[in-house]
C-alpha atoms as a PDB file:
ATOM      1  CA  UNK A   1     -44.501   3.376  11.734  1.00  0.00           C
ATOM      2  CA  UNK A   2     -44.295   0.925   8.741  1.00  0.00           C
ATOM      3  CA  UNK A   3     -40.142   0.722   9.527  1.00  0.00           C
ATOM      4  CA  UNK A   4     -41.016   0.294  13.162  1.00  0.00           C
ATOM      5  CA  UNK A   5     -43.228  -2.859  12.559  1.00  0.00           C
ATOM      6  CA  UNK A   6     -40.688  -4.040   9.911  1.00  0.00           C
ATOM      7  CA  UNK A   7     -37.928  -4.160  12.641  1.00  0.00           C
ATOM      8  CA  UNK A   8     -40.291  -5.619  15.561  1.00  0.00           C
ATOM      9  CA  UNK A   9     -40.852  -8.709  12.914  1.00  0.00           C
ATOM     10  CA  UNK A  10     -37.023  -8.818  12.399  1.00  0.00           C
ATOM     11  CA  UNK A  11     -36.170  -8.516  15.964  1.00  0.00           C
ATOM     12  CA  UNK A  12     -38.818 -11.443  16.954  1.00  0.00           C
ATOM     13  CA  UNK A  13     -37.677 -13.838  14.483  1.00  0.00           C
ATOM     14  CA  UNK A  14     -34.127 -13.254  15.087  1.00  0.00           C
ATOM     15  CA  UNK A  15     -34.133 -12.355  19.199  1.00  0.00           C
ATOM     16  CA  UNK A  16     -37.027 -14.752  19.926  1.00  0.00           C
ATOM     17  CA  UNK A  17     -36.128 -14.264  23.940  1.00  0.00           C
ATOM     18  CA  UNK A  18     -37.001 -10.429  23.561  1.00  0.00           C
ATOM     19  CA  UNK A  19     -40.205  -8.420  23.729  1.00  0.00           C
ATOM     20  CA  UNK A  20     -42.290  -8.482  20.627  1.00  0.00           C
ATOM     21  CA  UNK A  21     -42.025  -4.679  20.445  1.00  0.00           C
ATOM     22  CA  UNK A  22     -38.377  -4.219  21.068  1.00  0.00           C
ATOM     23  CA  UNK A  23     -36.365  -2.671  18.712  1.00  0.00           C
ATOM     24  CA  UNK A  24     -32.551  -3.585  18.684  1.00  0.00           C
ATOM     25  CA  UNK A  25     -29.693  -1.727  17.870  1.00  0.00           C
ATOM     26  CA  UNK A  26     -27.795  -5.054  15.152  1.00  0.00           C
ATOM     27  CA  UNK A  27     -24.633  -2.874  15.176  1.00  0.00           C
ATOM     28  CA  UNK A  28     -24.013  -2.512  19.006  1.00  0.00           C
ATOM     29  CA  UNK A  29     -25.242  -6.388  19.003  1.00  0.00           C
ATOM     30  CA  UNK A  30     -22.582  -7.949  16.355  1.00  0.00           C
ATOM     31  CA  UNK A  31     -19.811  -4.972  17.120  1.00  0.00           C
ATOM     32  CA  UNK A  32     -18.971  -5.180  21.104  1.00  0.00           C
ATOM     33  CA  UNK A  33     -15.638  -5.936  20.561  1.00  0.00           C
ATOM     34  CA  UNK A  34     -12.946  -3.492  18.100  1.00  0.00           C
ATOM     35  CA  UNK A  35     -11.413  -5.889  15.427  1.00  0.00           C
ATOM     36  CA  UNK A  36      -9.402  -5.368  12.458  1.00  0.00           C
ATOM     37  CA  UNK A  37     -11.300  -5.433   8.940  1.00  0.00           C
ATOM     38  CA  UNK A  38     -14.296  -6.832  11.730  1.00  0.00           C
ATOM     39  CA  UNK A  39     -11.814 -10.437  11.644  1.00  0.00           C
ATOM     40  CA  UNK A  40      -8.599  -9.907  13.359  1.00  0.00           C
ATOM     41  CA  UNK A  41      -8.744  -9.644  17.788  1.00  0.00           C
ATOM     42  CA  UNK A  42      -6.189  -7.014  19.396  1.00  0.00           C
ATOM     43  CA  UNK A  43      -6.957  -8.632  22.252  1.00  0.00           C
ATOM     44  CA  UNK A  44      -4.481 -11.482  23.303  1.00  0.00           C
ATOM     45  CA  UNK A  45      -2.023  -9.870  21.325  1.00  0.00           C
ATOM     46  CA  UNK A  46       1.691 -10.357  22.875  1.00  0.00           C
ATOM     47  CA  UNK A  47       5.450  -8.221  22.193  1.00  0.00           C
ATOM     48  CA  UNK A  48       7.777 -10.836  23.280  1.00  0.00           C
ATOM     49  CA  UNK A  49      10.313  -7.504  23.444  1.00  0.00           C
ATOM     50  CA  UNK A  50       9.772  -5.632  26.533  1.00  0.00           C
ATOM     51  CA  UNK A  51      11.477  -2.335  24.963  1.00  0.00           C
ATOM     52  CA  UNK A  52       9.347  -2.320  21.897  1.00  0.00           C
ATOM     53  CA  UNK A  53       5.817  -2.338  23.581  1.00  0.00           C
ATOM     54  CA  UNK A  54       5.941   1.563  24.159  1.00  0.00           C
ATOM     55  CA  UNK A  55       6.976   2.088  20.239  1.00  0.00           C
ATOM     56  CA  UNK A  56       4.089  -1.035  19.261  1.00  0.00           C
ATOM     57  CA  UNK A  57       0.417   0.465  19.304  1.00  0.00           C
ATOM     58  CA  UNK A  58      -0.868  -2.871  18.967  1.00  0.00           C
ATOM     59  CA  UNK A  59      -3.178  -2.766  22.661  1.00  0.00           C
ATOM     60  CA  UNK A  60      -7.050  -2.662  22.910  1.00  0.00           C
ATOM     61  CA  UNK A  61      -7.352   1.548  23.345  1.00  0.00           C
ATOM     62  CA  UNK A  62      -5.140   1.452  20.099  1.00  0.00           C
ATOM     63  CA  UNK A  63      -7.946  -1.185  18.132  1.00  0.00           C
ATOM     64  CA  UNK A  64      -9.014   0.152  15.112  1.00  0.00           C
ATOM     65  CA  UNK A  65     -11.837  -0.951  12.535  1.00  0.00           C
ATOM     66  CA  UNK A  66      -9.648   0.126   9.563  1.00  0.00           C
ATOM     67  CA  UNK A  67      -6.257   1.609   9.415  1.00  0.00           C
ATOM     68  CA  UNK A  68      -6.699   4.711   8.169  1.00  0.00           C
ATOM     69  CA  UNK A  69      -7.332   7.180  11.143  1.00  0.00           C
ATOM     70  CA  UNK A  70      -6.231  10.242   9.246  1.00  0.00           C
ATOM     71  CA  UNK A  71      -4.317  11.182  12.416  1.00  0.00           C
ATOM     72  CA  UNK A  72      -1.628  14.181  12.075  1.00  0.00           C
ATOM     73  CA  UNK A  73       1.091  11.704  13.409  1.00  0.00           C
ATOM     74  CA  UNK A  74       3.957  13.685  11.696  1.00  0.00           C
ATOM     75  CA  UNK A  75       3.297  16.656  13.823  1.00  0.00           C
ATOM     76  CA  UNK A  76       5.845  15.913  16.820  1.00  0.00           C
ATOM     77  CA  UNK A  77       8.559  14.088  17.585  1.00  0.00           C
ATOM     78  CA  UNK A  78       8.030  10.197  18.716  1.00  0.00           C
ATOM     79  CA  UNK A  79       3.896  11.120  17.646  1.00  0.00           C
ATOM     80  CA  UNK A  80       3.755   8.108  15.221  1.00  0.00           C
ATOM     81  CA  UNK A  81       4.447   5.607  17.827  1.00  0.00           C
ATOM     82  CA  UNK A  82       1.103   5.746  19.128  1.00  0.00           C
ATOM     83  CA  UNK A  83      -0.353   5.281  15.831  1.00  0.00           C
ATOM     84  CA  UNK A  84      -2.051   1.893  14.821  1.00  0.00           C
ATOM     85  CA  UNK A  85       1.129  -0.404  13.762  1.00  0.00           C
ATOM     86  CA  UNK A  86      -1.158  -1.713  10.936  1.00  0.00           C
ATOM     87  CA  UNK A  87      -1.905   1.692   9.802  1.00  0.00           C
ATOM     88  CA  UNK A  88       2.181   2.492  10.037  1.00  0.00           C
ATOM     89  CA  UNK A  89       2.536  -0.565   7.417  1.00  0.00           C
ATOM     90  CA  UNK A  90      -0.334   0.288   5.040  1.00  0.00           C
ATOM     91  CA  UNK A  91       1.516   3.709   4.885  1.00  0.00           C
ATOM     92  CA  UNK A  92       5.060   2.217   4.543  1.00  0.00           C
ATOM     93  CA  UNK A  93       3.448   0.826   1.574  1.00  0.00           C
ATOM     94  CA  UNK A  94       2.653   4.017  -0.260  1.00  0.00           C
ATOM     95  CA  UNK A  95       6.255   4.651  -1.351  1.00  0.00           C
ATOM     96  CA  UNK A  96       7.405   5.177  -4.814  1.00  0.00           C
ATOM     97  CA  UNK A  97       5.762   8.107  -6.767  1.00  0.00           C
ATOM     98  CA  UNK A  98       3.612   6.587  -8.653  1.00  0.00           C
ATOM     99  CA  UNK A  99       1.716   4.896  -4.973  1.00  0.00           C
ATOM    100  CA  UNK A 100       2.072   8.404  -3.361  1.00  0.00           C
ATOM    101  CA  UNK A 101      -1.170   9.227  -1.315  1.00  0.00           C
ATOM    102  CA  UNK A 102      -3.126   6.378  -2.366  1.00  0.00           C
ATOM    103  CA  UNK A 103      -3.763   4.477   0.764  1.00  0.00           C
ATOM    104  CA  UNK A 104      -6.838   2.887  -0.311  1.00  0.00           C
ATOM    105  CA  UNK A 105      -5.268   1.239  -2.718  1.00  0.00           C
ATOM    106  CA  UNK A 106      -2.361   0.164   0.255  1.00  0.00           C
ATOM    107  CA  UNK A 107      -5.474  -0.450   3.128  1.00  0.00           C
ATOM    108  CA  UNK A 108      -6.714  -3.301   0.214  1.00  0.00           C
ATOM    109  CA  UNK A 109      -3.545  -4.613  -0.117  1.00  0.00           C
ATOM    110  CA  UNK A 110      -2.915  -4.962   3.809  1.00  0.00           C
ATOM    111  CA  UNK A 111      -6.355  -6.827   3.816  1.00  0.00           C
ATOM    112  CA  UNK A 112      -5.790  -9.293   1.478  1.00  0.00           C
ATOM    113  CA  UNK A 113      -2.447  -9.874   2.971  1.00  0.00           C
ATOM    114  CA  UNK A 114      -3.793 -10.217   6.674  1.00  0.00           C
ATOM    115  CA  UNK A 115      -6.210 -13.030   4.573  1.00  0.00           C
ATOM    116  CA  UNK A 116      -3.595 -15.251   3.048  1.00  0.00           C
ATOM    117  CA  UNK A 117      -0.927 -15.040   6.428  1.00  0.00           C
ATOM    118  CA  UNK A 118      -4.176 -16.582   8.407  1.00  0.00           C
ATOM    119  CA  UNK A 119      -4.029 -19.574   5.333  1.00  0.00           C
ATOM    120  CA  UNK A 120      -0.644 -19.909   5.848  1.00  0.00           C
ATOM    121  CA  UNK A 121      -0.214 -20.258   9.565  1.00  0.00           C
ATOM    122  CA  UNK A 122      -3.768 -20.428  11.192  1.00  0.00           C
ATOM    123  CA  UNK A 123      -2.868 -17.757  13.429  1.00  0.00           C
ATOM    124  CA  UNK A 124      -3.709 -13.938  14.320  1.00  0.00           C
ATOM    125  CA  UNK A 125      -2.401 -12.033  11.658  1.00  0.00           C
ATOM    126  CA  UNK A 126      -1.722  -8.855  13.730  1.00  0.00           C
ATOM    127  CA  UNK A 127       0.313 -11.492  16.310  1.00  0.00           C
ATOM    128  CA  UNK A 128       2.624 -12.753  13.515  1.00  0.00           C
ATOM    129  CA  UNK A 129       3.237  -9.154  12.040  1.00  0.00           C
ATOM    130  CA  UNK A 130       4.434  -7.680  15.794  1.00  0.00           C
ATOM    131  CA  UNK A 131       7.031 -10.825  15.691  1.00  0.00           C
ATOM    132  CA  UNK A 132       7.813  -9.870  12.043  1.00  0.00           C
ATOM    133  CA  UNK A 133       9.156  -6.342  13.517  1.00  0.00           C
ATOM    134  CA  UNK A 134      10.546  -7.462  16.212  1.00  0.00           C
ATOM    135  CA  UNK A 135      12.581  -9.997  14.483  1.00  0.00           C
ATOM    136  CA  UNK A 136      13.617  -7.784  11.755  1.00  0.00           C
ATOM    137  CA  UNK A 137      14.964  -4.255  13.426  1.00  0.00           C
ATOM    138  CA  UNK A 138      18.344  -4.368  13.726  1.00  0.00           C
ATOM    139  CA  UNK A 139      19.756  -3.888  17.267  1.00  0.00           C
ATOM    140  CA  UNK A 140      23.243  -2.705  16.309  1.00  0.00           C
ATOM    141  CA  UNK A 141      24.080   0.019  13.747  1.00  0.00           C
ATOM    142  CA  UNK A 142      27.362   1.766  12.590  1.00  0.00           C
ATOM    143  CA  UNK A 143      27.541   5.411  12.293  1.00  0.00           C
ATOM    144  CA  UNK A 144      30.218   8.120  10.423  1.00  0.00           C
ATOM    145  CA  UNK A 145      32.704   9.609  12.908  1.00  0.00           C
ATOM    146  CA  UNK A 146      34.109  12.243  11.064  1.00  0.00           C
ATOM    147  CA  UNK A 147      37.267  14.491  12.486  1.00  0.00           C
ATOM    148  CA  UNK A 148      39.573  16.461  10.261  1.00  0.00           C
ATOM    149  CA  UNK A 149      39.185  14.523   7.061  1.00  0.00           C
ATOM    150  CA  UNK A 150      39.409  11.567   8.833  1.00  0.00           C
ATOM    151  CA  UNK A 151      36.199   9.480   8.584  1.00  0.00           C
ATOM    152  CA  UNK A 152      35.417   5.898   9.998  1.00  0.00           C
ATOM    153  CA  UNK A 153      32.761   3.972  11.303  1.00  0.00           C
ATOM    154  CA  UNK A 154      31.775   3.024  14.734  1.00  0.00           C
ATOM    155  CA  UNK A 155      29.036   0.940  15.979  1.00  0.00           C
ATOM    156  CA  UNK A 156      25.986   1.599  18.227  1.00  0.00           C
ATOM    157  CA  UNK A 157      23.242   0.390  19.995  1.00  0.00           C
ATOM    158  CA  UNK A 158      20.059   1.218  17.672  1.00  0.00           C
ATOM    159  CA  UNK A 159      17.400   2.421  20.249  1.00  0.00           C
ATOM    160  CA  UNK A 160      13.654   0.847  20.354  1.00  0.00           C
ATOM    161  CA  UNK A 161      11.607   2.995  18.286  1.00  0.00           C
ATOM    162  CA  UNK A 162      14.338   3.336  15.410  1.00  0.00           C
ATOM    163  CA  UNK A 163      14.015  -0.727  15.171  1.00  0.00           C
ATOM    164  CA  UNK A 164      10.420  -0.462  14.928  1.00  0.00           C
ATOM    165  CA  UNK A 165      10.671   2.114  11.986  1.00  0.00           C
ATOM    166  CA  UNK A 166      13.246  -0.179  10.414  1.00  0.00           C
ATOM    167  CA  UNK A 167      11.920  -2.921  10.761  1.00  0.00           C
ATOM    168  CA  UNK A 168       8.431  -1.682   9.071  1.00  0.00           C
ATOM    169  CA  UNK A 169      10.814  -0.320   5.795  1.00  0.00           C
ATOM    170  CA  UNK A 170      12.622  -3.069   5.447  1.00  0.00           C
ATOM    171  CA  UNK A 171       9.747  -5.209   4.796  1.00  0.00           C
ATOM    172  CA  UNK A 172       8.095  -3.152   2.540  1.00  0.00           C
ATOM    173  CA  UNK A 173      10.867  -2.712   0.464  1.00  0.00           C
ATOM    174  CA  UNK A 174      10.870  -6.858   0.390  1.00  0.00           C
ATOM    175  CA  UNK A 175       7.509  -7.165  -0.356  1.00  0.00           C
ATOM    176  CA  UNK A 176       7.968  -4.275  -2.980  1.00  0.00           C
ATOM    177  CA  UNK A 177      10.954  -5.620  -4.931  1.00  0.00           C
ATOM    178  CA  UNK A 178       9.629  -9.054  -4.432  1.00  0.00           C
ATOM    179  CA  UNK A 179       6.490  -8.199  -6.685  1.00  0.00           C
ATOM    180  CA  UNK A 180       8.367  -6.269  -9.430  1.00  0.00           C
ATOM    181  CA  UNK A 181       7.977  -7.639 -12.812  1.00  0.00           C
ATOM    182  CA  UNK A 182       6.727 -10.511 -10.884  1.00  0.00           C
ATOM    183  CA  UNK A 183       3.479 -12.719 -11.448  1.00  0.00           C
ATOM    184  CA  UNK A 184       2.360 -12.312  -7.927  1.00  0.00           C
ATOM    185  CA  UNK A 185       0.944  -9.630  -6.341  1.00  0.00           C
ATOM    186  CA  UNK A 186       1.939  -7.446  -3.826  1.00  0.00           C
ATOM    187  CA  UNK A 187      -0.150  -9.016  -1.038  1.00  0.00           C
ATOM    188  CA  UNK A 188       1.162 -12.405  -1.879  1.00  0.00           C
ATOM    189  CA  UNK A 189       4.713 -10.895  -1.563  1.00  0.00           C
ATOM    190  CA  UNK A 190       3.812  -8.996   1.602  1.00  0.00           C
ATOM    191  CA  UNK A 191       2.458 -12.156   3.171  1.00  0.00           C
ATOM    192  CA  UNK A 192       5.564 -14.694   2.460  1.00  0.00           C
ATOM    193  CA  UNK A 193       7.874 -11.240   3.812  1.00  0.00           C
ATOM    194  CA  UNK A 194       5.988 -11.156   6.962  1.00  0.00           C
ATOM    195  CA  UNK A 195       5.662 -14.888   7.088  1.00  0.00           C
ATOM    196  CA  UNK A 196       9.444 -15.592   6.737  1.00  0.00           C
ATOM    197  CA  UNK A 197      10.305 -12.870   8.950  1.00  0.00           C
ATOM    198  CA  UNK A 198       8.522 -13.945  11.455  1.00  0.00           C
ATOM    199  CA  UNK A 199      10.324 -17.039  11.429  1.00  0.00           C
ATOM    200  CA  UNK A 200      13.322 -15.685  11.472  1.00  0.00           C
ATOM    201  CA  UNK A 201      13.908 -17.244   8.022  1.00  0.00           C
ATOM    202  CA  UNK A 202      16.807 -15.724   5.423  1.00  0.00           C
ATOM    203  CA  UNK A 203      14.388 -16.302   2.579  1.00  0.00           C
ATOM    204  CA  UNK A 204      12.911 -12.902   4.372  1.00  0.00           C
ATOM    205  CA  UNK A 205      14.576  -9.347   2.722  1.00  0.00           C
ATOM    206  CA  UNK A 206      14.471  -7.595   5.903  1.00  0.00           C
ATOM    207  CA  UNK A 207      16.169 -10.423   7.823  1.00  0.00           C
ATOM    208  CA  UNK A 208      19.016 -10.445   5.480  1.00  0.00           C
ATOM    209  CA  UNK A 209      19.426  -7.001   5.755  1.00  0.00           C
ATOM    210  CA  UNK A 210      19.304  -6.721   9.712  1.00  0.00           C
ATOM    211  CA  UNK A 211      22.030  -9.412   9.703  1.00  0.00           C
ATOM    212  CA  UNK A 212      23.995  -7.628   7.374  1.00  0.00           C
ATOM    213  CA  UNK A 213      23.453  -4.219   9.323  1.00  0.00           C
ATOM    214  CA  UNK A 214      24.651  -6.506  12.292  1.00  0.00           C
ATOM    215  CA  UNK A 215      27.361  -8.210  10.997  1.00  0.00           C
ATOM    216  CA  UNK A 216      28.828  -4.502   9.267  1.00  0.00           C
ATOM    217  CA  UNK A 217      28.153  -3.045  13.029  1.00  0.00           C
ATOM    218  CA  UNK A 218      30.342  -6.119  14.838  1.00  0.00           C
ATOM    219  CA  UNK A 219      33.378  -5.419  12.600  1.00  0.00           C
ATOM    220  CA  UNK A 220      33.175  -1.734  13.216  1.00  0.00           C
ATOM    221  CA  UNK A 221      33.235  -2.015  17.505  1.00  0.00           C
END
């Protein structure tokens, strides 16, 4: 009874428009809409790249609180497309032995990251990491064509979901190597990769290396 009365005199001084006696559920007040870390919309949210929006799980029934779903993704083939692209970098992230299975640790880092892009442009952090990967997959890709000892390249069209993956690794390996031995962290590092690469800008890793990927594909046609 005593918790009752406590929330009636909460409700009243905060809901002044509702019955004295009316006890309100705060959570399904404050939390009608999904968002990221409870800042970041999915709604609005646009994939310039018509091919990669089936490979992208960046729509509202893919909004997600936190990414960490715990989702057996790696079960079946093409599975890991429809999870959270958020929660597909925070677990690009958790590479190297010593980071293996700690995705805490990587779901922090993500946060803090998502923090200092919104300094840095003013803009939905989700929004600029989609144009991040879809400006860093490569499109074109050489393979080995091998016949009787004889082995040379040839180039190929890299298909949507592969550029996706790509894209994700190569800017975690940025972010990674940029932070080495470095006096900035790894969310600082992560934000200027994702930054730069969404700007198509060289000072991004994973833009240097899709244009290299490119340029090593165009000499092999």
């Amino acid at each position: 009874w005593h918790r009752q009365a406590v929330a009636c005199s909460l409700n009243s001084q905060v809901y002044p428009f509702l019955p004295r006696c009316t006890v309100v559920n705060m959570a399904a007040v404050y939390a009608d809409e999904v968002k990221l870390f409870g800042k970041w919309s999915y709604d609005e949210l646009v994939c310039e790249d018509i091919s990669l929006t089936d490979y992208i799980a960046s729509k509202m029934q893919d909004a997600v609180y936190l990414p960490h779903t715990a989702g057996r993704y790696q079960v079946k083939r093409f599975r890991k497309a429809q999870c959270p692209i958020v929660e597909r970098l925070v677990n690009a992230l958790m590479f190297k032995g010593r980071n293996n299975g700690k995705k805490m640790m990587a779901v922090r880092i993500v946060k803090h990251t998502f923090d200092i892009i919104h300094l840095l442009t003013d803009e939905n952090p989700i929004q600029v990491l989609l144009t991040a990967i879809r400006l860093s997959g490569p499109r074109e890709d050489s393979t080995r064509i091998g016949a009787a000892g004889i082995v040379r390249r040839q180039a190929v069209d890299v298909s949507p979901f592969r550029r996706v993956n790509q894209a994700l690794y190569l800017i975690s390996i940025g972010a990674r190597e940029a932070s080495f031995r470095s006096i900035k962290t790894i969310a600082e590092c992560l934000a200027d990769e994702i930054v730069n690469a969404s700007k198509g800008s060289s000072n991004s890793y994973a833009i240097k290396k899709k244009d290299e990927i490119e340029r090593v594909a165009k000499a092999n046609r």
